[in-house]
N, C-alpha and C. Protein backbone atom coordinates (compact mmCIF):
# COMPACT_ATOMS: atom_id res chain seq x y z
N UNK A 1 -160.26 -140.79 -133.51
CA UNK A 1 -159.41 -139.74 -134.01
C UNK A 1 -160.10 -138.38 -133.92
N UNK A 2 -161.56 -138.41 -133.99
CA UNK A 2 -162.09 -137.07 -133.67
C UNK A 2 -161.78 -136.87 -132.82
N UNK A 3 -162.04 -137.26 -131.57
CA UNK A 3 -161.57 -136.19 -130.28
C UNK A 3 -160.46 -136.08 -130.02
N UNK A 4 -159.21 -136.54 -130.72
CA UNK A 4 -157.76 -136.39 -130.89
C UNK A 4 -157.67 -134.84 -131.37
N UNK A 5 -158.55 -134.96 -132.36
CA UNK A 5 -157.94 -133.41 -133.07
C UNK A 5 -159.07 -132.14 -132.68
N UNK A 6 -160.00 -132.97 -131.60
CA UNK A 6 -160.84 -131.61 -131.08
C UNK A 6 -159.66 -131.11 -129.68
N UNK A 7 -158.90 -132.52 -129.19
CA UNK A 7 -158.00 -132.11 -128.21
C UNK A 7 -157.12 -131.33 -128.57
N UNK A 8 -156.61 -131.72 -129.43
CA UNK A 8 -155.35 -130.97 -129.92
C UNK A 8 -155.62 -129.23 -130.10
N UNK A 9 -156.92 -129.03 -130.91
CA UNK A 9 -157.48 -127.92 -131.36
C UNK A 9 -157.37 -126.97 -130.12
N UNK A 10 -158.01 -127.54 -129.05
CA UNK A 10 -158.30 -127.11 -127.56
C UNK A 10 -157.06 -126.53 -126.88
N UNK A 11 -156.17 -127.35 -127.27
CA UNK A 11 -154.83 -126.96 -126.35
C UNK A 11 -154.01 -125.92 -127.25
N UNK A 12 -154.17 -125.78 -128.63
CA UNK A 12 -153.61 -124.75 -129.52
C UNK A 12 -153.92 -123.27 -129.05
N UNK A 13 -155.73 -123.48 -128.59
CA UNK A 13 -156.04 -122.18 -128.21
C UNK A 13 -155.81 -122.26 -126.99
N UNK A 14 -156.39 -123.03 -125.92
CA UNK A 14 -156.01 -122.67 -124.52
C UNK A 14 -154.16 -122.42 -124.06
N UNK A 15 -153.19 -123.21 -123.97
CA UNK A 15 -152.24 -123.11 -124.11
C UNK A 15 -151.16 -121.42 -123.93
N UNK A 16 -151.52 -121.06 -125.04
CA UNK A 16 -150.88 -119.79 -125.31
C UNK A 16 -151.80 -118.64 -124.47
N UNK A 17 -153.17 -118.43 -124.23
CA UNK A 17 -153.96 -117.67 -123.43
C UNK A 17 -153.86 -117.03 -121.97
N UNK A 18 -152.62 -118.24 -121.34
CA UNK A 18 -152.54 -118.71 -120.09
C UNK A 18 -151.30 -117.99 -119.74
N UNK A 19 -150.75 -117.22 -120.24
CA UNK A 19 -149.21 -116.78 -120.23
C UNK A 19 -149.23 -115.90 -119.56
N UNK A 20 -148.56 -115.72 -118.33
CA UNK A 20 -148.28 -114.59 -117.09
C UNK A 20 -148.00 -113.08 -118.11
N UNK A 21 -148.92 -112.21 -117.61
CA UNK A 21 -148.74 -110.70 -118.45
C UNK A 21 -149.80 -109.97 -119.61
N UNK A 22 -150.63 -111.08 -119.76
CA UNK A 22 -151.59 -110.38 -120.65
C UNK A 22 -152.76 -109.38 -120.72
N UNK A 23 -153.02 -108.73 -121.16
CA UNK A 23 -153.96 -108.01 -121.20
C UNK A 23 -155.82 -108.63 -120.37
N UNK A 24 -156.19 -107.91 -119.79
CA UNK A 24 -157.23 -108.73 -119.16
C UNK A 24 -158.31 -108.92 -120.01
N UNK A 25 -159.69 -109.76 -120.28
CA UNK A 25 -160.77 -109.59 -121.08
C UNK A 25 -161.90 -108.72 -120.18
N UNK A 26 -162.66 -109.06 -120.93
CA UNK A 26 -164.08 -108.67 -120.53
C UNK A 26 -164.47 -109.03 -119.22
N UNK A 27 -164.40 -110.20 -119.01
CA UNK A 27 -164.55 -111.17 -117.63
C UNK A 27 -163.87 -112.12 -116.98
N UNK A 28 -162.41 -111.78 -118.01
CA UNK A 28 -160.81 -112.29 -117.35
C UNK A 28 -160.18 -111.75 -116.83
N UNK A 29 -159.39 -112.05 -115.92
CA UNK A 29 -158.08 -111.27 -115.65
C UNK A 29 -156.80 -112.27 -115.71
N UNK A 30 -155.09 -111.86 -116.34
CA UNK A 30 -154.47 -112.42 -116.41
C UNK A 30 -153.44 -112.45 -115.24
N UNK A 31 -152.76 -112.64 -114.65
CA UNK A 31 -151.72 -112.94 -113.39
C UNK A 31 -150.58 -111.90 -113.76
N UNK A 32 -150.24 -111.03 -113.70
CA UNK A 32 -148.99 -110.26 -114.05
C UNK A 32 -147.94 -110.54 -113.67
N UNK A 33 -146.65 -110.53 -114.12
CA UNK A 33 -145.38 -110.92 -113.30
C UNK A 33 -145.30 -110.27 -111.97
N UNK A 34 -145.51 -109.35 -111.58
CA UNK A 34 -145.26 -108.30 -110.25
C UNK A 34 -146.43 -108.19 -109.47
N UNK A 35 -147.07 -109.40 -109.58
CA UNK A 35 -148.64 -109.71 -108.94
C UNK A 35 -148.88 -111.03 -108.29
N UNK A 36 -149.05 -110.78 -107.02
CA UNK A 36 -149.41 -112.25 -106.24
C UNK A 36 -150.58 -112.69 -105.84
N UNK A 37 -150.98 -113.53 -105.81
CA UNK A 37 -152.40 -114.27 -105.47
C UNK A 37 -152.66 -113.37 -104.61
N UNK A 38 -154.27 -113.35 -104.55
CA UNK A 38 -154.37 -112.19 -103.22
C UNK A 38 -154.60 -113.60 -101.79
N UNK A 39 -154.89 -113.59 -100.54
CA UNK A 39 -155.22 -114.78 -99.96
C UNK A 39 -156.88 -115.29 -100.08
N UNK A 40 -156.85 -116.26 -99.68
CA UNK A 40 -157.94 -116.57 -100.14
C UNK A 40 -158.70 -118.17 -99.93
N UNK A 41 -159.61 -118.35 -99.13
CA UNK A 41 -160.44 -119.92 -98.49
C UNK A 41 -160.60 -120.47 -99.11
N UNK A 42 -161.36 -121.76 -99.17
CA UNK A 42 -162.53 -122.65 -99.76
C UNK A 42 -163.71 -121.89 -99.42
N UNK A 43 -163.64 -121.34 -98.13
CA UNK A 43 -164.95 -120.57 -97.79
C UNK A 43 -165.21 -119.63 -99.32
N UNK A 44 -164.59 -118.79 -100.09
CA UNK A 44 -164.73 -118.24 -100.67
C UNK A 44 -164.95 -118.66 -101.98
N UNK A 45 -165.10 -120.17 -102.08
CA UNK A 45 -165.52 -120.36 -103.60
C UNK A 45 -166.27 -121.99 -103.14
N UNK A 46 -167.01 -122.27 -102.24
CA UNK A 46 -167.69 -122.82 -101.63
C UNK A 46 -169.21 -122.79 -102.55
N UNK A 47 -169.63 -122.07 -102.90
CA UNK A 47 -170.87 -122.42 -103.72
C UNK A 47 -170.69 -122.96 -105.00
N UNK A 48 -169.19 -122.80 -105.56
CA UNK A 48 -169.25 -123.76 -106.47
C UNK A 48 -169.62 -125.34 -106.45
N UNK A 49 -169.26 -125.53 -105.25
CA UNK A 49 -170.24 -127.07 -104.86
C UNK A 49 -171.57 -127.84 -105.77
N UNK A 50 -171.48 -128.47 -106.72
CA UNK A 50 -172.86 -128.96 -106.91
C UNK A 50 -172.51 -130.13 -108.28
N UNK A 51 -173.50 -130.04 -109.21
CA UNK A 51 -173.97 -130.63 -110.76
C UNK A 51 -174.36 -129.12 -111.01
N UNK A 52 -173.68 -128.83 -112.29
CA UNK A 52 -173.95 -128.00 -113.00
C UNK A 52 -173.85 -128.51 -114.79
N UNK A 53 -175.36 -128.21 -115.14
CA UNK A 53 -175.36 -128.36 -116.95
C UNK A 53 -175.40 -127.02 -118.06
N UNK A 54 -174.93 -127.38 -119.06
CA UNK A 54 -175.00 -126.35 -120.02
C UNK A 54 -174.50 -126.72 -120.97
N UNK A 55 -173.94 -126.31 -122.43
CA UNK A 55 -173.77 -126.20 -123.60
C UNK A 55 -172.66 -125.28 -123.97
N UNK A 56 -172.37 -126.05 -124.76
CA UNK A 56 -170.68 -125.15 -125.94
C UNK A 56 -169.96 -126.28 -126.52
N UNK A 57 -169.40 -125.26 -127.25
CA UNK A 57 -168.41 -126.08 -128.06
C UNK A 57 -169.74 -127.38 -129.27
N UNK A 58 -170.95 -127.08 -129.54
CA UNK A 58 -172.04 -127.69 -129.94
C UNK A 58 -172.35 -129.19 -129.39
N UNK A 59 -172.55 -128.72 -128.07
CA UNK A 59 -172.79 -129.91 -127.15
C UNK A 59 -173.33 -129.55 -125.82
N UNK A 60 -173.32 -130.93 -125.14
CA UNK A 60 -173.84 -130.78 -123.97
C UNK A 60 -172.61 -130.44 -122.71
N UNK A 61 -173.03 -130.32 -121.80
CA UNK A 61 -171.59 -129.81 -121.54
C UNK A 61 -172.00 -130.27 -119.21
N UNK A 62 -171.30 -130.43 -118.83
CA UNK A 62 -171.72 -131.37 -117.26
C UNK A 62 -170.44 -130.88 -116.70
N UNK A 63 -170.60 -130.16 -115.40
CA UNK A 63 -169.43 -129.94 -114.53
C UNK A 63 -169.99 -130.47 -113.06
N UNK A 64 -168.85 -130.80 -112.53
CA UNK A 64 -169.42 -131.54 -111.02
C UNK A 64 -168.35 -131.33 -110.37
N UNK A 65 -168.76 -130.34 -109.17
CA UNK A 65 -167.83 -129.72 -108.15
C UNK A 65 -168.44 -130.59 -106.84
N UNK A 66 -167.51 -131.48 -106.09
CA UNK A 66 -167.30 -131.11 -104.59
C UNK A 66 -166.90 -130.05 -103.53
N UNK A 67 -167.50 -130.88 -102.21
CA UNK A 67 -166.68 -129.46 -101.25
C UNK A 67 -165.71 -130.12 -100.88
N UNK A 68 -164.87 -128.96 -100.08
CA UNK A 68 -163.48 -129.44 -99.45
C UNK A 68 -163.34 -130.53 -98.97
N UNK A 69 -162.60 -131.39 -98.94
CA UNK A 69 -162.21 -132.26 -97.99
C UNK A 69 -160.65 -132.42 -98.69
N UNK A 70 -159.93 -132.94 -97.08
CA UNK A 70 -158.52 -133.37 -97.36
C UNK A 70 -157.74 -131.68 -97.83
N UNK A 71 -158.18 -131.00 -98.06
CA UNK A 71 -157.24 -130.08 -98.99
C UNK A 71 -157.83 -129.69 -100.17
N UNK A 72 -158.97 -130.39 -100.57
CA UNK A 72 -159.16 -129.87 -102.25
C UNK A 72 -160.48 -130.01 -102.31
N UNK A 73 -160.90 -129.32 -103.43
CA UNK A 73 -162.30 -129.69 -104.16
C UNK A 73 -161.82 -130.23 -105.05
N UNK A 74 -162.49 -130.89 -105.72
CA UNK A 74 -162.60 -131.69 -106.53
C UNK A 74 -163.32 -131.79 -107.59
N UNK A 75 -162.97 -131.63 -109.11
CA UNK A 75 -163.93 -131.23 -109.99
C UNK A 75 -163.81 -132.51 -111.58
N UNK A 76 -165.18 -132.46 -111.81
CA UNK A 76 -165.07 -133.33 -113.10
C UNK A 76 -165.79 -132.67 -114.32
N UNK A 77 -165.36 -132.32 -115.88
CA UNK A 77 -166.36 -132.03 -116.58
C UNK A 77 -166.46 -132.98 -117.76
N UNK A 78 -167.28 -133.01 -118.33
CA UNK A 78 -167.64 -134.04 -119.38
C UNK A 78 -168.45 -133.23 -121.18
N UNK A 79 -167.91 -133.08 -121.87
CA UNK A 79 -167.83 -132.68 -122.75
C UNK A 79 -169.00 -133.85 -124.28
N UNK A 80 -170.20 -133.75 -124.64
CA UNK A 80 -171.10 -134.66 -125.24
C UNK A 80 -171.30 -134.24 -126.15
N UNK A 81 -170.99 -134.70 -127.34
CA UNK A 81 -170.95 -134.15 -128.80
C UNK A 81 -171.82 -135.48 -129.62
N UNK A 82 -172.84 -135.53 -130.56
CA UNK A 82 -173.33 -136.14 -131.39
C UNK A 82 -173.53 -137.42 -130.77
N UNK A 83 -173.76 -137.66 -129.32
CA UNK A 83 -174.16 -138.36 -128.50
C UNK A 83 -172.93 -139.24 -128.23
N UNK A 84 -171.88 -138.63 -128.72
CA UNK A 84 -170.11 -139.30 -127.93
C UNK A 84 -169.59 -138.35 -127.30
N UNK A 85 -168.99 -138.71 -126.22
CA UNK A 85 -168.38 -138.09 -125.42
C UNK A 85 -166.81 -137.69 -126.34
N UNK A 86 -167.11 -135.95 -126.25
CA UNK A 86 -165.04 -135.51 -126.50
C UNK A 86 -164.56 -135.17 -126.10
N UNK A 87 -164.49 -134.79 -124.94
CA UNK A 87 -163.69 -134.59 -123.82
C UNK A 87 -164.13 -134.81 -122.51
N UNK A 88 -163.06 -135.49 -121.53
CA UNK A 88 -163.19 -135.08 -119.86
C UNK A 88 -162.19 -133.84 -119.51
N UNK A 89 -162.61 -133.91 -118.17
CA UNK A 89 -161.47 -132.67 -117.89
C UNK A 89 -161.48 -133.64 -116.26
N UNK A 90 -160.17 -133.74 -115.79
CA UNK A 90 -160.52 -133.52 -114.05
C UNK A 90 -159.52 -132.32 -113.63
N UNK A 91 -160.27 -131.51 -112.34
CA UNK A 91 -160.05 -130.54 -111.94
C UNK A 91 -159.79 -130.82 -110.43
N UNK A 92 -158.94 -129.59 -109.83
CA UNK A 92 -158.71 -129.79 -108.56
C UNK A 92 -158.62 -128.35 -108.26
N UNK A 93 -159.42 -127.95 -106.96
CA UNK A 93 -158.87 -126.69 -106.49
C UNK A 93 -158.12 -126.66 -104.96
N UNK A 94 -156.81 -126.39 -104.87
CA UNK A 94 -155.96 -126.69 -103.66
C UNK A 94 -155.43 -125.54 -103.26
N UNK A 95 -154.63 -125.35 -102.07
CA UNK A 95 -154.59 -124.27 -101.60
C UNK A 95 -153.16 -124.08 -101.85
N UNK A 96 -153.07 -123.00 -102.20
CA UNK A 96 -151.53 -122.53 -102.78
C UNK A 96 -150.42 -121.57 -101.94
N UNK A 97 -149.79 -121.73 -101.32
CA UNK A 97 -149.11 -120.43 -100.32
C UNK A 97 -150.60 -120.21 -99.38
N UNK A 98 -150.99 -118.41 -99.22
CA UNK A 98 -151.80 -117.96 -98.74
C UNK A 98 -153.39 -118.35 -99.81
N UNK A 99 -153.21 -118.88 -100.93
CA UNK A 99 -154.40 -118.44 -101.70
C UNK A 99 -154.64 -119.92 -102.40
N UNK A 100 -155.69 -119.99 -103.34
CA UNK A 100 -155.98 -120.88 -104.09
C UNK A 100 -155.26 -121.23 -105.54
N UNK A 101 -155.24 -122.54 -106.09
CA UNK A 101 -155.16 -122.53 -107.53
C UNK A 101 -155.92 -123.78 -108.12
N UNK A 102 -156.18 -123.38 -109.32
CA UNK A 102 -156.92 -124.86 -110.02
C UNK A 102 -155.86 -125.09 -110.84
N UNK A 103 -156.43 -126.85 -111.11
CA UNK A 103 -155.38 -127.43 -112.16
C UNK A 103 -156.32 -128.53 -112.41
N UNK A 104 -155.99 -128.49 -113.75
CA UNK A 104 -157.02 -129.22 -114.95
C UNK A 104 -156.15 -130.24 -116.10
N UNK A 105 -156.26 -131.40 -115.85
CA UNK A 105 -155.87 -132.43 -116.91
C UNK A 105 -157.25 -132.63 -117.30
N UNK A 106 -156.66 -132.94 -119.13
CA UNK A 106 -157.64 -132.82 -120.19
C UNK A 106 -157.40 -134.71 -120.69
N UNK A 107 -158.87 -135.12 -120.97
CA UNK A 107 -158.70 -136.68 -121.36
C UNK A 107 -159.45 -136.58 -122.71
N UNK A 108 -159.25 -137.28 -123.86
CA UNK A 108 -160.17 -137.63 -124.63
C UNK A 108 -160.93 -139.15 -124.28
N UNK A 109 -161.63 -138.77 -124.96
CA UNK A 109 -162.98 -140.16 -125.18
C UNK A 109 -162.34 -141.42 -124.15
N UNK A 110 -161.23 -141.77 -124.31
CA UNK A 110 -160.98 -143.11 -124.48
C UNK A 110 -160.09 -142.76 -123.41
N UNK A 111 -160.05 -141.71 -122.41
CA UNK A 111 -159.24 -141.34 -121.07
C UNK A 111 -157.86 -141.03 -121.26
N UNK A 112 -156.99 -141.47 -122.79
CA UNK A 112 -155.99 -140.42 -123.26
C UNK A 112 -155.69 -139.06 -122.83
N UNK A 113 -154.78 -138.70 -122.24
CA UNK A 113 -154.24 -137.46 -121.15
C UNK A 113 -153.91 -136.67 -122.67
N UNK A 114 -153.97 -135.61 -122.68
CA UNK A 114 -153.82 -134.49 -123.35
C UNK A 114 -152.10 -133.97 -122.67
N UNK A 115 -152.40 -133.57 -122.08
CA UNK A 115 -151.04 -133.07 -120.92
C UNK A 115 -150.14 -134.43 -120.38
N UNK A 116 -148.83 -133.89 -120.00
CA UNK A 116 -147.81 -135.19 -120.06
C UNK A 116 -148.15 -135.65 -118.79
N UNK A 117 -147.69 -136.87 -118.45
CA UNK A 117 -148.05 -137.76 -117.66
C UNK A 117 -147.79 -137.31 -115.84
N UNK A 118 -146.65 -135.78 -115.95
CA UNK A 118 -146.83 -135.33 -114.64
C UNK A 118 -147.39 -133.96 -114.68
N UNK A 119 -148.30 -133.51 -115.82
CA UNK A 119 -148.33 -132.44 -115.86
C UNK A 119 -149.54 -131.61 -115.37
N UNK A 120 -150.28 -130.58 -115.46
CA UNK A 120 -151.13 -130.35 -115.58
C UNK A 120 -151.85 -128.52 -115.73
N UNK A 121 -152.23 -128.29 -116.59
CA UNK A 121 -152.37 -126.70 -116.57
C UNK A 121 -152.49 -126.26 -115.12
N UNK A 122 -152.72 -124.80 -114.50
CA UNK A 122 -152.52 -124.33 -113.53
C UNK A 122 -152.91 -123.12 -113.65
N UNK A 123 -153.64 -122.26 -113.17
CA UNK A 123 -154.39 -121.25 -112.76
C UNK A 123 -154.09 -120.76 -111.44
N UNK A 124 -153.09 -119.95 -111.78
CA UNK A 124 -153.32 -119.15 -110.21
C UNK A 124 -154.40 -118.18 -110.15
N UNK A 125 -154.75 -118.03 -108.39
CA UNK A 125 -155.75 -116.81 -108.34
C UNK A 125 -155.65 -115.54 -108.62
N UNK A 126 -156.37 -114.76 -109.43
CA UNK A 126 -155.61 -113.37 -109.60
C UNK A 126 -156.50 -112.38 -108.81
N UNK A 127 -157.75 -112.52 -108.38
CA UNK A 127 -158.44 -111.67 -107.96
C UNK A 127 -159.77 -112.77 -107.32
N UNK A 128 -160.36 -111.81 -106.01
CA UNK A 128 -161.32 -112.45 -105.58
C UNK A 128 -162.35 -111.30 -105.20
N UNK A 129 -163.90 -111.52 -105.75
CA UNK A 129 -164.99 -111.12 -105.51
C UNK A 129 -165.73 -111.71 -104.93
N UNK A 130 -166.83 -111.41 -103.82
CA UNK A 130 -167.68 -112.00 -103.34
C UNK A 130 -168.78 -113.03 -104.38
N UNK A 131 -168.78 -114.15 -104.88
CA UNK A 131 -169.45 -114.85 -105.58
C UNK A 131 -168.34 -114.54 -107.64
N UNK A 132 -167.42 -114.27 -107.08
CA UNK A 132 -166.75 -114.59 -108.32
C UNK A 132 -165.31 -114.72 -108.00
N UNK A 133 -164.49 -115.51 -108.58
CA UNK A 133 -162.97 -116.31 -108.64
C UNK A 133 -162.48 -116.02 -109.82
N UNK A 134 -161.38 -114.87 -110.20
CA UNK A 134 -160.65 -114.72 -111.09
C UNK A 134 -159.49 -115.31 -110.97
N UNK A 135 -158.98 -116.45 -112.05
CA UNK A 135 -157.81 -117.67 -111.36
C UNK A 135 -157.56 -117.18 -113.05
N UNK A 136 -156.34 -117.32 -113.28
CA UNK A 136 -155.09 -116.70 -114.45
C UNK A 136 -156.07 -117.14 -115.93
N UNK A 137 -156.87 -116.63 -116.27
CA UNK A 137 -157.19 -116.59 -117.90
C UNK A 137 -158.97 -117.37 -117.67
N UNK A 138 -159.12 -117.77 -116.25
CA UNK A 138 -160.25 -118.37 -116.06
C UNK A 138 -160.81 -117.90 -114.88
N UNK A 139 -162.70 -117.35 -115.43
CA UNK A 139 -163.13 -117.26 -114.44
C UNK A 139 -164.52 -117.95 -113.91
N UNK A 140 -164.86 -117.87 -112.89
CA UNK A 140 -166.17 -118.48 -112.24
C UNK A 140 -167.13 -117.48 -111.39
N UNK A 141 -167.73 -117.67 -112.14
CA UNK A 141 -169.04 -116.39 -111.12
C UNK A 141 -170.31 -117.28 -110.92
N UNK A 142 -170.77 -117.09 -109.91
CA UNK A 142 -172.10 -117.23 -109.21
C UNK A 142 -173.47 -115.98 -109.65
N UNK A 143 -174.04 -116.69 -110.30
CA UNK A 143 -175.09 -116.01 -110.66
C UNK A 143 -175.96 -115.83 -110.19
N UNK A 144 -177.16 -116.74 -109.63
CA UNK A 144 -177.38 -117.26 -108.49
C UNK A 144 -177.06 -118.54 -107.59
N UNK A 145 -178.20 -119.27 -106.79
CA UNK A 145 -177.85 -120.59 -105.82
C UNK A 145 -177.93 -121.41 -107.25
N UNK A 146 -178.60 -121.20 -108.28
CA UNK A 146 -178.83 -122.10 -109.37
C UNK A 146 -178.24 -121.92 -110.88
N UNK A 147 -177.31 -120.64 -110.71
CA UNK A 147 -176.64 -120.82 -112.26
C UNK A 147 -175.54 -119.82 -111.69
N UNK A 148 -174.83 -120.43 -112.78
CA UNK A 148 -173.10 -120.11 -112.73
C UNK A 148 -172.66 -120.10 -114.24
N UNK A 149 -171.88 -119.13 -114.09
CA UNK A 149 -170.74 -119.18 -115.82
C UNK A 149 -169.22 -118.92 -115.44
N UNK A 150 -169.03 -119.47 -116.25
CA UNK A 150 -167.62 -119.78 -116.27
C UNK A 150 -166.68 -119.42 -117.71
N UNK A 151 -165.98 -117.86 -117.70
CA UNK A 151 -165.51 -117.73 -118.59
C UNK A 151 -163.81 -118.59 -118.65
N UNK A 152 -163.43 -118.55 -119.98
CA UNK A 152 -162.34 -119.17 -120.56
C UNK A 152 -161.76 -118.48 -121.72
N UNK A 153 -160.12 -118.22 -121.50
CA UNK A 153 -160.12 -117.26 -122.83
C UNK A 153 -159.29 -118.32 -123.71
N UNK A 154 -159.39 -118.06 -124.68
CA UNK A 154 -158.83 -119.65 -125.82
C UNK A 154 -158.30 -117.97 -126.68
N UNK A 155 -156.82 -118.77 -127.40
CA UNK A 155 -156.02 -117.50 -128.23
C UNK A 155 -155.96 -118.67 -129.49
N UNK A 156 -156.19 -118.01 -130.29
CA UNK A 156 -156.03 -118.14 -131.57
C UNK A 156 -154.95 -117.81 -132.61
N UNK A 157 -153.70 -118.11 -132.77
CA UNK A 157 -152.77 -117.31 -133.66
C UNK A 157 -152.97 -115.74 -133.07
N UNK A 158 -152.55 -115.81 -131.82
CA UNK A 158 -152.87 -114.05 -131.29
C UNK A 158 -154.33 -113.42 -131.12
N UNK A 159 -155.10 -113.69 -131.36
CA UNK A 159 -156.48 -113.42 -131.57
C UNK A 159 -156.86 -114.27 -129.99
N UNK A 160 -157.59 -113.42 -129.26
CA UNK A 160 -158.23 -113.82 -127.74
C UNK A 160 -159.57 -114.06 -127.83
N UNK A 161 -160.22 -115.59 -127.29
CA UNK A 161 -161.81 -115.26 -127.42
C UNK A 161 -161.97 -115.77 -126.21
N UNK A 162 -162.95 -115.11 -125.84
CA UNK A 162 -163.55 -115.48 -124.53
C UNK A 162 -164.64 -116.45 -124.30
N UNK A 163 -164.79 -117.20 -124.36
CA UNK A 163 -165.69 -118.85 -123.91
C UNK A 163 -166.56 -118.44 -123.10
N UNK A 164 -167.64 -118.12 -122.94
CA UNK A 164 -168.54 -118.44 -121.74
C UNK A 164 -169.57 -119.91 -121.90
N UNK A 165 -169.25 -120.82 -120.64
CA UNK A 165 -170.10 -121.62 -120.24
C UNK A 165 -171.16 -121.14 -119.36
N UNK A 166 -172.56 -121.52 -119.48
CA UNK A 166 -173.69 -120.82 -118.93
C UNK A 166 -174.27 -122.49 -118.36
N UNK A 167 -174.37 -122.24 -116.78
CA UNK A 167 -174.45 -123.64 -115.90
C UNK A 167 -175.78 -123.38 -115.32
N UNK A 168 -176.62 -124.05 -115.36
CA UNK A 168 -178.06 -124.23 -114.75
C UNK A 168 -177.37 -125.43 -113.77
N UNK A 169 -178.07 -125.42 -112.41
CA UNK A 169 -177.43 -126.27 -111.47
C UNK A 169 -178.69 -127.27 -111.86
N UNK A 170 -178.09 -128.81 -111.89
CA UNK A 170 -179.01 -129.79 -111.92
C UNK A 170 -179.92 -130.25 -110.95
N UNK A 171 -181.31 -130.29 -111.33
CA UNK A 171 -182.34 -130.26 -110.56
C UNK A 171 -182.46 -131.96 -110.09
N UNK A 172 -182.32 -132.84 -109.63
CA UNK A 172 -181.98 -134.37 -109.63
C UNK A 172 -181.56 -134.92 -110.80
N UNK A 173 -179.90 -135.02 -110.02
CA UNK A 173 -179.26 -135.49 -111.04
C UNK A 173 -178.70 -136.84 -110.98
């Protein structure tokens, strides 16, 4: 039941954050109605490729990006709290019209889908920098070949916070 109501918690704030039109953050940008993906490769978010570790949410925290094949990358994260796992995530980044989008189903512990059984959040691209991917309320920057962060904005009863994950790429993993 804990990671029931850390899920639930998760989707209260993420959920509402994600809404076409908002104000941008610090290291977000949101998708505007009168705004289209700009175009955009795998070539261009290609170093996300790897094992990446870090911490949040008071845990350990594991993301694992593939490269392209078929159409997509392919992404997994794993969420380690008090030495139990509370969340997975699987991720996909596919090519959308001219440009990219990610989409992320959320699992608890026990592989319980968060999101309905055809569903899945969705991030379009809103902006592209050389070594950074602004996709609708989520972003990914390249720091160097060996660390990456990844902001996330989570809303609160109206209140916006911005998440940063801080990724050291895993040295044999």
């Amino acid at each position: 039941m804990k990671s029931f109501s850390f899920a639930a918690l998760m989707l209260l704030f993420i959920l509402p954050a994600i809404t076409i039109g908002q104000n941008n953050t610090a290291n977000c940008k949101f998708l505007h109605h009168d705004h289209h993906s700009p175009a955009a490769t795998f070539e261009d978010i290609a170093w996300l490729e790897g094992h990446w570790l870090g911490e949040a949410f008071g845990g350990a925290t594991q993301e694992i990006w593939t490269h392209e094949a078929g159409g997509a990358m392919m992404g997994a994260f794993r969420l380690v709290k008090d030495s139990a796992v509370e969340l997975y995530e699987l991720m996909t980044i596919t090519r959308h019209k001219n440009s990219l989008v990610l989409k992320i189903k959320h699992f608890n512990a026990d592989l319980q889908g968060w999101e309905e059984k055809h569903a899945a959040m969705e991030f379009l691209l809103v902006h592209k920098e050389p070594g950074k991917m602004y996709f609708d309320g989520l972003t990914m920057e390249k720091i160097s070949d060996t660390e990456l962060n990844i902001y996330v904005v989570m809303d609160e009863a109206g209140k916006k916070d911005e998440i940063k994950f801080a990724y050291k790429r895993a040295v044999n993993p």
